[in-house]
N, C-alpha and C. Protein backbone atom coordinates (compact mmCIF):
# COMPACT_ATOMS: atom_id res chain seq x y z
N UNK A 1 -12.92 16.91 72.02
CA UNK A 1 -11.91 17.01 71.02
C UNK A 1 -10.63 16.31 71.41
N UNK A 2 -10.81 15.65 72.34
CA UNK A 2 -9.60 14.66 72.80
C UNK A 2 -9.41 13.18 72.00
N UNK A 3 -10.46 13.39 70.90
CA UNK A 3 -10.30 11.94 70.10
C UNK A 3 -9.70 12.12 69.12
N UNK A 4 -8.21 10.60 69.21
CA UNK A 4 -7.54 11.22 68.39
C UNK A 4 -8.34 11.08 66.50
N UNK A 5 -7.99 11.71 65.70
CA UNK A 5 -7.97 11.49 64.40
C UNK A 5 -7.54 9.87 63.54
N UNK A 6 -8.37 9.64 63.34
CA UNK A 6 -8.38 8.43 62.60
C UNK A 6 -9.46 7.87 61.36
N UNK A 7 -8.68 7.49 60.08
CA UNK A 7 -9.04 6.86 59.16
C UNK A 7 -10.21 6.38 58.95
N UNK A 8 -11.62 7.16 58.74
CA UNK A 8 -13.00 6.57 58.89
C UNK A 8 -13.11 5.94 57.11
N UNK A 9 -14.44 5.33 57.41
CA UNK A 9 -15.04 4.84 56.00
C UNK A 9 -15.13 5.55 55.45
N UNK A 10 -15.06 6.86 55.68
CA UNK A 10 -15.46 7.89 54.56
C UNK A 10 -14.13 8.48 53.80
N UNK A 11 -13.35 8.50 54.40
CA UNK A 11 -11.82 9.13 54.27
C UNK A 11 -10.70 8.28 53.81
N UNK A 12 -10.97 6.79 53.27
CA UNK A 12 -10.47 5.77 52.71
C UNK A 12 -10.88 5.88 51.40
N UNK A 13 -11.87 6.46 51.09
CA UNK A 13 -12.31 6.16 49.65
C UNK A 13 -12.29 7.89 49.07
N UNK A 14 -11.62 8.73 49.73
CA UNK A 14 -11.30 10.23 48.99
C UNK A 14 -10.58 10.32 48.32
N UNK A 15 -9.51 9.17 47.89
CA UNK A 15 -8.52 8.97 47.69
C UNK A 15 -9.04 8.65 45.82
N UNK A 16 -10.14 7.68 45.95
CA UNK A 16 -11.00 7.17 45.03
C UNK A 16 -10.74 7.97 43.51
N UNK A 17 -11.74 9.47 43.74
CA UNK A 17 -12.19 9.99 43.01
C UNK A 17 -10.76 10.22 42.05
N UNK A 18 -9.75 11.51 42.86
CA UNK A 18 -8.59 12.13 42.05
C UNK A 18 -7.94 10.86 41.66
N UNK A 19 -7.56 9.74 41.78
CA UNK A 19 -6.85 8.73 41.32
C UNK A 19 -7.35 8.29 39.78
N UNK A 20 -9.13 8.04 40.07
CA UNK A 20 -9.52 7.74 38.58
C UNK A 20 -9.54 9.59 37.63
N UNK A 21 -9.61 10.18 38.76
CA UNK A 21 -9.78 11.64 37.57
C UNK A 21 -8.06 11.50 36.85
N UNK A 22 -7.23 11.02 37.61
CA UNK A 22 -5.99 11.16 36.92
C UNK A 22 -5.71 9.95 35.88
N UNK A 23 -5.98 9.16 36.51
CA UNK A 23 -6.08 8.19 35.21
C UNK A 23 -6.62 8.59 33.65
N UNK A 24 -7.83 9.14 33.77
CA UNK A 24 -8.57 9.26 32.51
C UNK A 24 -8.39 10.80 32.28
N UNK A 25 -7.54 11.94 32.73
CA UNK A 25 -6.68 12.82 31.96
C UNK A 25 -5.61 12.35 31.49
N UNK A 26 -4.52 11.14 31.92
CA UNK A 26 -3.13 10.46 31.65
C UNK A 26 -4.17 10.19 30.41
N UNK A 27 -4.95 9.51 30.17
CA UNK A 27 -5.67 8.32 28.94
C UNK A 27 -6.00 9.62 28.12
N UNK A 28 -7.19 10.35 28.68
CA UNK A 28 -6.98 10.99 27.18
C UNK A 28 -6.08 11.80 26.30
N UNK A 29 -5.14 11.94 27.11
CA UNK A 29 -3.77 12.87 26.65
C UNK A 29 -2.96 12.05 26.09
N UNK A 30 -3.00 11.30 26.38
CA UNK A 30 -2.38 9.57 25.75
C UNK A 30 -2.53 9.70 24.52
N UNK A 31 -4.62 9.06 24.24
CA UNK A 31 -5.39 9.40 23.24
C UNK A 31 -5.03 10.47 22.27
N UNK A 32 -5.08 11.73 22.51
CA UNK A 32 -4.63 12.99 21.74
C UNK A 32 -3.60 12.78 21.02
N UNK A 33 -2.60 13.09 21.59
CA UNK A 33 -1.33 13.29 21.19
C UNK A 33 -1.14 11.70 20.79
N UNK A 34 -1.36 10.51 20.94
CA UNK A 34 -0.97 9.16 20.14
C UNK A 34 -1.82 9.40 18.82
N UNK A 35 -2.92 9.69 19.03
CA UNK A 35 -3.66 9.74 17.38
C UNK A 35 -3.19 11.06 16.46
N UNK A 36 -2.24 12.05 17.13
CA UNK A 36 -1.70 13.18 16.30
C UNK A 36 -0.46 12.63 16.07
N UNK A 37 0.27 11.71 16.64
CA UNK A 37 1.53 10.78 16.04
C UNK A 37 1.21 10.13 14.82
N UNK A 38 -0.11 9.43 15.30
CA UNK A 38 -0.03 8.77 14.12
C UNK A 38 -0.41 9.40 12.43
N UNK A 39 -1.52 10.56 13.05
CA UNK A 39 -1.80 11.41 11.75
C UNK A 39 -0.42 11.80 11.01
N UNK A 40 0.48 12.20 12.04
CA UNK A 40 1.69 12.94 11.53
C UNK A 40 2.81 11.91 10.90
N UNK A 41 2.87 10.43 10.91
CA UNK A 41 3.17 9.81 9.99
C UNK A 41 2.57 9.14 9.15
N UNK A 42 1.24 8.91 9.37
CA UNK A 42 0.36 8.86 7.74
C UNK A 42 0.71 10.21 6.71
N UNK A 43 0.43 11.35 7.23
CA UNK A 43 0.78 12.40 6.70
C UNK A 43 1.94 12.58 5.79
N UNK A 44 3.37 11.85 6.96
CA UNK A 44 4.85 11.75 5.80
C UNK A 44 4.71 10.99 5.03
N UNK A 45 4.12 9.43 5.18
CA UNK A 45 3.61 8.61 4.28
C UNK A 45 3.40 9.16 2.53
N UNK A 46 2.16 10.09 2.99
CA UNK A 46 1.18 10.52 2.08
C UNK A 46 2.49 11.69 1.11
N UNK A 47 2.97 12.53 1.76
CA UNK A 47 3.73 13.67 1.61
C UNK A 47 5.35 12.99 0.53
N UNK A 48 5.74 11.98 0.79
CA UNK A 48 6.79 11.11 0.10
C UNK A 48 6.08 10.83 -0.78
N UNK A 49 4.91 10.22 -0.94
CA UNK A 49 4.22 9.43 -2.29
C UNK A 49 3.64 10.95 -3.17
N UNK A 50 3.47 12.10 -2.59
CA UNK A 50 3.03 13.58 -3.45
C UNK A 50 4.48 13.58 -4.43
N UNK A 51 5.56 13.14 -3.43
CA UNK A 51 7.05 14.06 -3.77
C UNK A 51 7.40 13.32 -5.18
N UNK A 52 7.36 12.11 -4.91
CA UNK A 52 7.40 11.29 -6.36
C UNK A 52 6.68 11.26 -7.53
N UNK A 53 5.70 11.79 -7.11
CA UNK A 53 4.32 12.26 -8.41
C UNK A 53 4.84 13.38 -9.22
N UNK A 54 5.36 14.93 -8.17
CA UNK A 54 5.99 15.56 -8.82
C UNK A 54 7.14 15.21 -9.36
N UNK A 55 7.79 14.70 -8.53
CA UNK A 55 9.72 14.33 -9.87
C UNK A 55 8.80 13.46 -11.21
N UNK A 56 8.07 12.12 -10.59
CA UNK A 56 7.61 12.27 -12.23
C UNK A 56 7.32 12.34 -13.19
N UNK A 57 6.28 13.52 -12.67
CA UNK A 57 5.46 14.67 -13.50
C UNK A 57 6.50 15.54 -14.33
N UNK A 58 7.66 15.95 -13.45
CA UNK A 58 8.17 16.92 -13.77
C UNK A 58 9.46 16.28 -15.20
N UNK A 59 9.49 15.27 -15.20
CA UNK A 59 10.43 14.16 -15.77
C UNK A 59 9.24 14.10 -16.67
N UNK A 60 8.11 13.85 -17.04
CA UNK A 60 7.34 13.48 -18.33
C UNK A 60 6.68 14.71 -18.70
N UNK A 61 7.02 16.55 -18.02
CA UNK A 61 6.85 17.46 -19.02
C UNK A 61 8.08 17.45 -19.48
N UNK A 62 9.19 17.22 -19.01
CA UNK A 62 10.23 17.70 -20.03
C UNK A 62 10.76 17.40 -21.00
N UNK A 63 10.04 15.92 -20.89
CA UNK A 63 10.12 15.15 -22.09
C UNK A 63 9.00 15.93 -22.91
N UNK A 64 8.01 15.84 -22.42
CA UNK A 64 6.93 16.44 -23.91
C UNK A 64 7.08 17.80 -24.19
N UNK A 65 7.73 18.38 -23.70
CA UNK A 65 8.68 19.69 -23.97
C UNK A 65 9.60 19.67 -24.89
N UNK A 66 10.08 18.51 -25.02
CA UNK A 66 11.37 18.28 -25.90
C UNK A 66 10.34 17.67 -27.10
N UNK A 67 10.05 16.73 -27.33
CA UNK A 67 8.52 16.23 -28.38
C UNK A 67 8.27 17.52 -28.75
N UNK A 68 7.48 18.34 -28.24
CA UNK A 68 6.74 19.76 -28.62
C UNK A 68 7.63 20.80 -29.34
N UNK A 69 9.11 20.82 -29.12
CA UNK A 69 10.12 21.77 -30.12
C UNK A 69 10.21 20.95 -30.83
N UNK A 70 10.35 19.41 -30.77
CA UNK A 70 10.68 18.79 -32.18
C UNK A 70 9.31 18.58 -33.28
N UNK A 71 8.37 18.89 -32.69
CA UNK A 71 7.08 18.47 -33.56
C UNK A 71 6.77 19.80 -34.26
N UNK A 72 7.43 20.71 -34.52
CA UNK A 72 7.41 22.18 -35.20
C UNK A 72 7.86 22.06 -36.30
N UNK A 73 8.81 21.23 -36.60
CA UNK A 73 9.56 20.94 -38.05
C UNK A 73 8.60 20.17 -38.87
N UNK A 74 8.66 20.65 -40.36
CA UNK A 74 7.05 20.12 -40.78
C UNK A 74 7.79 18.68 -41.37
N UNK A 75 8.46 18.02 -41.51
CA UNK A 75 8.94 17.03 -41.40
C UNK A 75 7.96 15.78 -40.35
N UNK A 76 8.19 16.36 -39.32
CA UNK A 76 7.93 15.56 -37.96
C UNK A 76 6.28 15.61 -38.27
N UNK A 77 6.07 16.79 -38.69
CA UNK A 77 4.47 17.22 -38.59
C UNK A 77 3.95 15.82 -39.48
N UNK A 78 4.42 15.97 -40.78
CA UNK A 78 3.81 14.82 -41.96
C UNK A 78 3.89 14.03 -41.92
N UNK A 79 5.08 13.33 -41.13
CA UNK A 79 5.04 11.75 -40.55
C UNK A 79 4.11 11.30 -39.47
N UNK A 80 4.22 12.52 -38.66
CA UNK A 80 2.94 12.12 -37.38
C UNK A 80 1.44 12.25 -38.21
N UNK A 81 1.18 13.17 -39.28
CA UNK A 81 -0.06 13.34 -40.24
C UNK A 81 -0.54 11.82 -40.48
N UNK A 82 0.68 11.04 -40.94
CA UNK A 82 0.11 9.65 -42.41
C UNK A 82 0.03 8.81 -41.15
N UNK A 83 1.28 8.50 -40.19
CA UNK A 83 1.38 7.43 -38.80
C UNK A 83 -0.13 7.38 -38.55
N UNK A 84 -0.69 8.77 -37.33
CA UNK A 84 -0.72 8.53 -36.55
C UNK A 84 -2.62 8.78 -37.15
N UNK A 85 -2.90 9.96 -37.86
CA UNK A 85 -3.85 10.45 -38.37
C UNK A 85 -4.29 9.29 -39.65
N UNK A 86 -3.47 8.69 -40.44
CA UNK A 86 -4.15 8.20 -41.53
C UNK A 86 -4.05 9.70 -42.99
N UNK A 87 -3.42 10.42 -42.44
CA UNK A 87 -3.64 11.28 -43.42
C UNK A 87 -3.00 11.31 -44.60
N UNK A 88 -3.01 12.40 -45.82
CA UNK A 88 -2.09 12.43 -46.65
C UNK A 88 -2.60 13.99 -47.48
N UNK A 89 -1.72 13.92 -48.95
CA UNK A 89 -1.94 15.30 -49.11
C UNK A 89 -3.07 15.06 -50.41
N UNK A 90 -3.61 16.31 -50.65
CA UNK A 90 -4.59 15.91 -51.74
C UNK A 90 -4.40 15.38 -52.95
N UNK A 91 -4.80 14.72 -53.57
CA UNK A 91 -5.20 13.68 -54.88
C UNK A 91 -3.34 13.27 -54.87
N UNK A 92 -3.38 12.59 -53.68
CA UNK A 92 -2.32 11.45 -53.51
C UNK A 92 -2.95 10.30 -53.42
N UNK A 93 -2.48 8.96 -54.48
CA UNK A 93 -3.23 7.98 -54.13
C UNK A 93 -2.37 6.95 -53.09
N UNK A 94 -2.60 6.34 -52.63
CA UNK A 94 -1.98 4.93 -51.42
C UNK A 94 -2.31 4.38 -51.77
N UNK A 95 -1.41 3.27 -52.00
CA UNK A 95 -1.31 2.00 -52.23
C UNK A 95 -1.28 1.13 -50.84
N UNK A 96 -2.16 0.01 -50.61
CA UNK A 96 -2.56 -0.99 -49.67
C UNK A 96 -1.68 -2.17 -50.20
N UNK A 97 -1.26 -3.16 -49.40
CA UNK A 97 -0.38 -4.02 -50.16
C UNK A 97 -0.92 -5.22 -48.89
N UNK A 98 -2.02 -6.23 -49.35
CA UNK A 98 -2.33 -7.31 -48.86
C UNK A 98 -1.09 -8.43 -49.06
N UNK A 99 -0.72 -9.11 -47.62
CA UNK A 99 0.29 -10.18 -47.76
C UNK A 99 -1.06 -11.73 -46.99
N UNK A 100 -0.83 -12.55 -48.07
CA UNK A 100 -2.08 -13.82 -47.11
C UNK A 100 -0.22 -14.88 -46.73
């Protein structure tokens, strides 16, 4: 036991293993948390383009909200009837008026 301690072939390469084990925990933690960055701004992406759907959604009920109290007056009703329907009231005749 008088020999001193020294650096064999075997004890140069122990070093080996924990170096790559640390590497490829650094990498996949990397991995993880870089692909949950990126989910998490696709996500705001996605979450801004929802926010604008609602304002306007919420901007074209209130318009047909406002349409819908005004389409109660039978006024509005009989013009939208002849416009939009073609309609009219019974043994009313229409007149067609061809221009060449």
């Amino acid at each position: 036991m008088n020999r001193r301690w020294r650096l064999g072939r075997g004890t140069r390469r122990n070093w080996l293993l924990p170096a790559v084990g640390a590497l490829v925990l650094i990498g996949g933690l990397g991995w993880v948390f870089g692909s949950r960055w990126v989910a998490i701004q696709r996500t705001g992406g996605e979450l801004q383009a929802l926010r604008a759907d609602v304002e306007r959604l919420s901007q074209q009920i209130a318009r047909l909200q406002q349409e819908l109290a005004v389409a109660t007056r039978p006024e509005v009703v009989e013009r939208e009837a002849r416009e939009q329907l073609q309609w009219g009231f019974p043994n009313e005749e229409r007149v067609v008026v061809l221009r060449r």
